[in-house]
Protein backbone atom coordinates (compact mmCIF):
# COMPACT_ATOMS: atom_id res chain seq x y z
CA UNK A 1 -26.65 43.80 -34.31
CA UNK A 2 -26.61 40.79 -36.31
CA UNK A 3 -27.83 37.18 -35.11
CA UNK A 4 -24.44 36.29 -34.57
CA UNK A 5 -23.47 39.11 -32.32
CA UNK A 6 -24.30 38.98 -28.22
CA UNK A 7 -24.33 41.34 -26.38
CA UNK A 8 -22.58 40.40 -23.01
CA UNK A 9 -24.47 42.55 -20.74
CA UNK A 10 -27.72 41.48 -22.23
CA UNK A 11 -30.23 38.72 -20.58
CA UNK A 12 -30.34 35.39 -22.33
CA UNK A 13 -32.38 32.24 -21.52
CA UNK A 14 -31.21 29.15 -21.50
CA UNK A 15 -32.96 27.67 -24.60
CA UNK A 16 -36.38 26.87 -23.10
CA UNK A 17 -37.34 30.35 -22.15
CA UNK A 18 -36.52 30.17 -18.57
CA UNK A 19 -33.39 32.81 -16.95
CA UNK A 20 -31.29 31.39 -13.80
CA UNK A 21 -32.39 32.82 -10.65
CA UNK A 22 -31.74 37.01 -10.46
CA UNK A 23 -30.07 38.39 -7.84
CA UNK A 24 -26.48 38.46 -6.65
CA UNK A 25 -23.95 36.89 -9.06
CA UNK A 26 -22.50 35.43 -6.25
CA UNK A 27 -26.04 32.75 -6.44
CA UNK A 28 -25.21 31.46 -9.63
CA UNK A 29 -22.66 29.10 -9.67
CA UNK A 30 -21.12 28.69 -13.13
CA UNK A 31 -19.42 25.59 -14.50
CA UNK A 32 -17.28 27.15 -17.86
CA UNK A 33 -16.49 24.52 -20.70
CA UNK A 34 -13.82 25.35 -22.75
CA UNK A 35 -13.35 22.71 -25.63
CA UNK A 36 -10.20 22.60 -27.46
CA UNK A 37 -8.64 20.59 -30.28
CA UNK A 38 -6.32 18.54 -27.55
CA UNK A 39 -8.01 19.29 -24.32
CA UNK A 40 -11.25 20.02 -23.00
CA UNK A 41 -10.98 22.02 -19.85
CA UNK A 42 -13.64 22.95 -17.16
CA UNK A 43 -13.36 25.09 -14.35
CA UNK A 44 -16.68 25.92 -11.76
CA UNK A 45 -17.07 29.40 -9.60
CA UNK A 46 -15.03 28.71 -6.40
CA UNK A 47 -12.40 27.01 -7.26
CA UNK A 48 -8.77 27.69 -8.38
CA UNK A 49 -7.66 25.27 -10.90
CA UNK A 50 -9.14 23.97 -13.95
CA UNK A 51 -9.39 20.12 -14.60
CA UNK A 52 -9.26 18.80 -18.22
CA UNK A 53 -9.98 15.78 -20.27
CA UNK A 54 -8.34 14.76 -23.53
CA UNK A 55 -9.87 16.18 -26.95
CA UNK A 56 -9.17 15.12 -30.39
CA UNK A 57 -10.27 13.93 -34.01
CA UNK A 58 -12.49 11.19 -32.85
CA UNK A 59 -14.13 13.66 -29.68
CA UNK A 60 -18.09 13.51 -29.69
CA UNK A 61 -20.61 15.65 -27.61
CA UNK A 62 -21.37 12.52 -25.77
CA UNK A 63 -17.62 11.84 -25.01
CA UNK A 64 -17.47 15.61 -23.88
CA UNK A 65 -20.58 15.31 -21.81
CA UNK A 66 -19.73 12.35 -19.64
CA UNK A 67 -15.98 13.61 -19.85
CA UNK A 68 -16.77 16.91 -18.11
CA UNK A 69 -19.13 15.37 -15.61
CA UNK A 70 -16.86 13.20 -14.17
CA UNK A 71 -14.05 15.52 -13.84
CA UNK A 72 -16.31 18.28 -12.43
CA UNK A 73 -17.64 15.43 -9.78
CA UNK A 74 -17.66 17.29 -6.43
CA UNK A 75 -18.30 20.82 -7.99
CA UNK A 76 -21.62 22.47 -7.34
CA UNK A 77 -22.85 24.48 -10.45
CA UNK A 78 -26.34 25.90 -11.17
CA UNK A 79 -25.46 26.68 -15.08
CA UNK A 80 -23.06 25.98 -17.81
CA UNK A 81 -21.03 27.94 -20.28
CA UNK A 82 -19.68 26.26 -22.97
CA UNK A 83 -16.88 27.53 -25.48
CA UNK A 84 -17.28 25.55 -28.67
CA UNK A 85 -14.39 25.19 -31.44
CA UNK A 86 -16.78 26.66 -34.34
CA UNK A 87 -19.83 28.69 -35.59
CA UNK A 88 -22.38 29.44 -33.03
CA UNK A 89 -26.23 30.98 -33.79
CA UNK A 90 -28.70 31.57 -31.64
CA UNK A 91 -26.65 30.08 -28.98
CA UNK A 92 -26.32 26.82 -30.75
CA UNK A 93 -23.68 25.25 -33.25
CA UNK A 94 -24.89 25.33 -36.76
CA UNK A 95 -21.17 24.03 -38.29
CA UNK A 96 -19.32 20.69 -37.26
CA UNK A 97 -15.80 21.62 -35.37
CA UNK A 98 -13.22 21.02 -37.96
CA UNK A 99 -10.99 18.84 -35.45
CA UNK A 100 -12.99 17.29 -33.45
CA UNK A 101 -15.97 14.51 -33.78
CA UNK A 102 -19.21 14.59 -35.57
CA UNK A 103 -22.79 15.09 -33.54
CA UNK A 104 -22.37 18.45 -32.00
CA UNK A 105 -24.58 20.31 -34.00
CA UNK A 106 -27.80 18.15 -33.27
CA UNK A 107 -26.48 17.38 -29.82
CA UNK A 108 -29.57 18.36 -26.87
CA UNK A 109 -26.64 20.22 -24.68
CA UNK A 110 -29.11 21.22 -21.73
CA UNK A 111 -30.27 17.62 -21.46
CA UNK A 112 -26.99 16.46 -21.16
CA UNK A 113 -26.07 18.70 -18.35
CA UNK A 114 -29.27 18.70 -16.81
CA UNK A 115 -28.55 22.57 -16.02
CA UNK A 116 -29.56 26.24 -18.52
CA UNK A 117 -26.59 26.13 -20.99
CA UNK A 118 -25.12 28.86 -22.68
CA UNK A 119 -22.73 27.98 -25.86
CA UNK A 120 -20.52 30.61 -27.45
CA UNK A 121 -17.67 30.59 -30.21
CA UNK A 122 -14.44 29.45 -28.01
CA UNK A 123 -12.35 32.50 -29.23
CA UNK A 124 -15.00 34.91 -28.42
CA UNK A 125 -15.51 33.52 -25.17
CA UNK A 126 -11.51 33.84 -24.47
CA UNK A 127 -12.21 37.06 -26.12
CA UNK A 128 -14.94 38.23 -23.61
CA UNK A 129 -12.58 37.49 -20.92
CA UNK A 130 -9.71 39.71 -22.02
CA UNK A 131 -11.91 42.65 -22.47
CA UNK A 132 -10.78 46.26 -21.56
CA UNK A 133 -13.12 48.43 -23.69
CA UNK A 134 -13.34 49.54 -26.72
CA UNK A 135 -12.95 48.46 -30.14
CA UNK A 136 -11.34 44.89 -29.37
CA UNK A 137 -9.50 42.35 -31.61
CA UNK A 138 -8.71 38.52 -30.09
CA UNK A 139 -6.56 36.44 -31.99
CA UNK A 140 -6.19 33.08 -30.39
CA UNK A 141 -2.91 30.47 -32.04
CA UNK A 142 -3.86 27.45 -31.38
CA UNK A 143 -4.98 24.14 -32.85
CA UNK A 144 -6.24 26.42 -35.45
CA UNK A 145 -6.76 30.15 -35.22
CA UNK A 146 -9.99 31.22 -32.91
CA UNK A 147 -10.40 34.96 -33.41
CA UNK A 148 -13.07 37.72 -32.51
CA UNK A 149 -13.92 41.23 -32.85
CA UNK A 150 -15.68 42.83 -29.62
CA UNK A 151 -16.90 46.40 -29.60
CA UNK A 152 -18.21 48.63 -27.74
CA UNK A 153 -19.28 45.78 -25.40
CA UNK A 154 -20.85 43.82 -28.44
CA UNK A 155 -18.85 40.33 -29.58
CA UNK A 156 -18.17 39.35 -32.88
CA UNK A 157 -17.22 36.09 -33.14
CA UNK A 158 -15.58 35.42 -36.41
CA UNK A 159 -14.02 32.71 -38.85
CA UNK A 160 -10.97 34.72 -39.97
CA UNK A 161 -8.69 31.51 -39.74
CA UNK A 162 -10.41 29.92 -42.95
CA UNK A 163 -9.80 32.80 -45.38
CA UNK A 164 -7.75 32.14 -48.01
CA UNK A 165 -3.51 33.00 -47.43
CA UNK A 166 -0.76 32.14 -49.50
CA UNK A 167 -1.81 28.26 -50.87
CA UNK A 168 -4.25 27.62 -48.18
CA UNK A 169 -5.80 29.53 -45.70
CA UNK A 170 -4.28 31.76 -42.60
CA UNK A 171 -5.00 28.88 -40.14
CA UNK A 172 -3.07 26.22 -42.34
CA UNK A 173 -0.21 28.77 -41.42
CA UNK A 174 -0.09 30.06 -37.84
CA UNK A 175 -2.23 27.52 -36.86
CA UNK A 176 -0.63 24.17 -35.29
CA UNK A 177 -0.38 22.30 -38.86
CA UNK A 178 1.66 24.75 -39.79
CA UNK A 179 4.13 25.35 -36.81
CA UNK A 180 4.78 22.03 -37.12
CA UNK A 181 5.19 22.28 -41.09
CA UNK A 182 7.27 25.15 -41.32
CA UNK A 183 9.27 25.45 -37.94
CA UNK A 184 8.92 28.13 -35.73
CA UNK A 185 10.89 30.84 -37.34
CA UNK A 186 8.60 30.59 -40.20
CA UNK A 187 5.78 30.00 -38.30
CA UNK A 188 6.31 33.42 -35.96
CA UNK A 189 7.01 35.61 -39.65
CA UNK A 190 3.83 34.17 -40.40
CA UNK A 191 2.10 35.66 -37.60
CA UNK A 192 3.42 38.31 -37.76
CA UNK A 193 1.99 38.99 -41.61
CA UNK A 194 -1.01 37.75 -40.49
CA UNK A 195 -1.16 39.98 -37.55
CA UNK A 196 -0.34 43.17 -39.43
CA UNK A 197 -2.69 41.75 -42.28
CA UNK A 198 -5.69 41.45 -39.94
CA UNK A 199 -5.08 44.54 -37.99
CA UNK A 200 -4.85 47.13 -40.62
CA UNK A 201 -8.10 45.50 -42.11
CA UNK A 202 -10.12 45.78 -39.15
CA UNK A 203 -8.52 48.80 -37.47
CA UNK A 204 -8.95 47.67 -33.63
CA UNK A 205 -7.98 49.75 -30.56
CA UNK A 206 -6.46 47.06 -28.93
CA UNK A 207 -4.84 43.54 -30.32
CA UNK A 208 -4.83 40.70 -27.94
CA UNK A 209 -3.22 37.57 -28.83
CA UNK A 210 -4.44 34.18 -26.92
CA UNK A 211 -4.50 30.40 -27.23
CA UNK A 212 -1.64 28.15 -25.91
CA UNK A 213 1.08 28.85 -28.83
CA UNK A 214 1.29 32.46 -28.02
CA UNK A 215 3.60 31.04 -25.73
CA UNK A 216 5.97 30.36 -28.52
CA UNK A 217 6.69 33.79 -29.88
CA UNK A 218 9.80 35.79 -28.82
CA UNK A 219 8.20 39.13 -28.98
CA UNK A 220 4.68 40.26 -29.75
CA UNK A 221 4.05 41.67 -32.80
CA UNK A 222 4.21 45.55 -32.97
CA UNK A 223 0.93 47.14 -30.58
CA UNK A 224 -0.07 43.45 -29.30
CA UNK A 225 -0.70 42.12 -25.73
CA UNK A 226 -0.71 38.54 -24.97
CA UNK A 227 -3.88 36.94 -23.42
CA UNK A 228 -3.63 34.39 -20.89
CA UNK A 229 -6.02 30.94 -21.32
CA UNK A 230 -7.28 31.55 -17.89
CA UNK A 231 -9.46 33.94 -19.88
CA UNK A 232 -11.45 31.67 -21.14
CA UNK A 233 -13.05 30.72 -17.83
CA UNK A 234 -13.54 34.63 -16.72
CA UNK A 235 -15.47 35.14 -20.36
CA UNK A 236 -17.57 31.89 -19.54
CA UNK A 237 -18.25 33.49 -15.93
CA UNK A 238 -19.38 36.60 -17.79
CA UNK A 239 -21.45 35.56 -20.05
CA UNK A 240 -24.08 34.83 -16.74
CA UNK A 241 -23.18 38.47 -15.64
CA UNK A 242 -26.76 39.68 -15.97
CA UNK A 243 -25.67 42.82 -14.46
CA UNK A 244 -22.28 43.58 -16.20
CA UNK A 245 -21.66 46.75 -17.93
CA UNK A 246 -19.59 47.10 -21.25
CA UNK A 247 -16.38 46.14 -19.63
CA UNK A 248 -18.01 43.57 -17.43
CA UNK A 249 -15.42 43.76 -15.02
CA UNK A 250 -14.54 40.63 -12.60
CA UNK A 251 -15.74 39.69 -9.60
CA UNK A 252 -13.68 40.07 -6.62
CA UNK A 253 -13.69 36.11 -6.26
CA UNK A 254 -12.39 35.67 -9.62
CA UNK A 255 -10.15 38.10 -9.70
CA UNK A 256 -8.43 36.24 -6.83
CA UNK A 257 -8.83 32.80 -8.67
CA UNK A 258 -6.95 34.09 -11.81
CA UNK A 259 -4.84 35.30 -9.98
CA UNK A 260 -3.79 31.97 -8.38
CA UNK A 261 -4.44 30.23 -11.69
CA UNK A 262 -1.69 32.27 -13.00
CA UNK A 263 1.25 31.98 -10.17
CA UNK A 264 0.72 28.04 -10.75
């Protein structure tokens, strides 16, 4: 297992050698961060719907920070899980986000919040929360393409989006930039190639295809299933899961708030 792989059924501290309090999942409450290129959007154990604040080019930690603390006002949480837009190691960023701010990789994360943090890739927390078994690959369209490889209960987070396709890379196609460059009925041919591209390379058991432009496919490519963003905030849950198995299957009480998330 490499040093960029976790485990989700493993025990992790929260950066200064200390775990949250054992015991029933049920005592940890969880606030889960998921930071986008438009949106930043925060949901805490308990509740039903998510609350966001805007994102965008000139986004810092600080700005996210305060941001999510005053939306979450009112919501009792013990720990945070953060989903950041980029390369994660060791459970920190090493790599600036390519669309938001600067700061984050320097950024004290567990000061800020004044609770453990956890910080994982943003597609591989989606990822995490789509998980069925197996030998798993998450595609996420969105500002940019998120994707990750989980297996065998193991994630993978990876930075397929910036290898090279065509004259540029596969996120400067399916990507927003280029939905909004080339139209959609280029744009969903190029997913499509990219799709089939990806998938024979990496021979998954199951494709799952996330992030908020999935939305704007007619059909899903050939053995595909569509993700939901809701899945975000179960993968964020999970990752304090001490006691999860491989599948890490959802609580009762989430299973109820996804549910709910989903009819509205």
């Amino acid at each position: 297992m490499t040093a960029r792989q976790h485990r989700f059924s493993a025990k992790a501290s929260d950066g200064a050698g200390r775990l949250p309090p054992e015991g029933e999942l049920g005592a940890v409450n969880v606030l889960v961060v998921d930071i986008g290129g438009t949106h930043v959007k925060v949901l805490a154990t308990g509740h039903d719907e998510p609350r966001e604040l805007a994102s965008g080019p000139k986004l810092t930690p600080e700005d996210m920070a305060h941001g999510v603390k005053r939306v979450a006002r009112g919501w009792k949480y013990d720990v945070v899980s953060i989903g950041y837009p980029g390369v994660v190691l060791r459970g920190r960023p090493i790599a600036e986000p390519h669309n938001l701010g600067k700061g984050w990789v320097d950024f004290e994360y567990r000061a800020a919040f004044g609770r453990p943090v956890k910080i994982i890739n943003d597609a591989a927390m989606q990822a995490l929360g789509c998980y069925r078994g197996g030998k798993m690959l998450f595609l996420g369209l969105g500002t940019g393409l998120g994707s990750a490889l989980i297996a065998d209960g193991i994630v993978q987070p990876m930075e397929l989006g910036h290898l090279p396709y065509k004259k540029g890379t596969y996120e400067d196609y399916v990507g927003r930039r280029g939905l909004k460059k080339h139209g959609k009925t280029k744009w969903r041919r190029y997913v499509a190639d990219v799709v089939a591209a990806l998938t024979a390379a990496l021979e998954p058991d199951d494709v799952v295809l996330g992030g908020g432009n999935v939305k704007k496919l007619k059909e899903l490519p050939r053995g595909c299933r569509a993700g939901d963003n809701f899945n975000a905030f179960v993968g964020g849950f999970r990752l304090w899961d001490e006691r999860a198995g491989d599948t890490a299957p959802i609580p009762p009480r989430w299973r109820a708030t996804t549910r709910k998330a989903r009819k509205g």
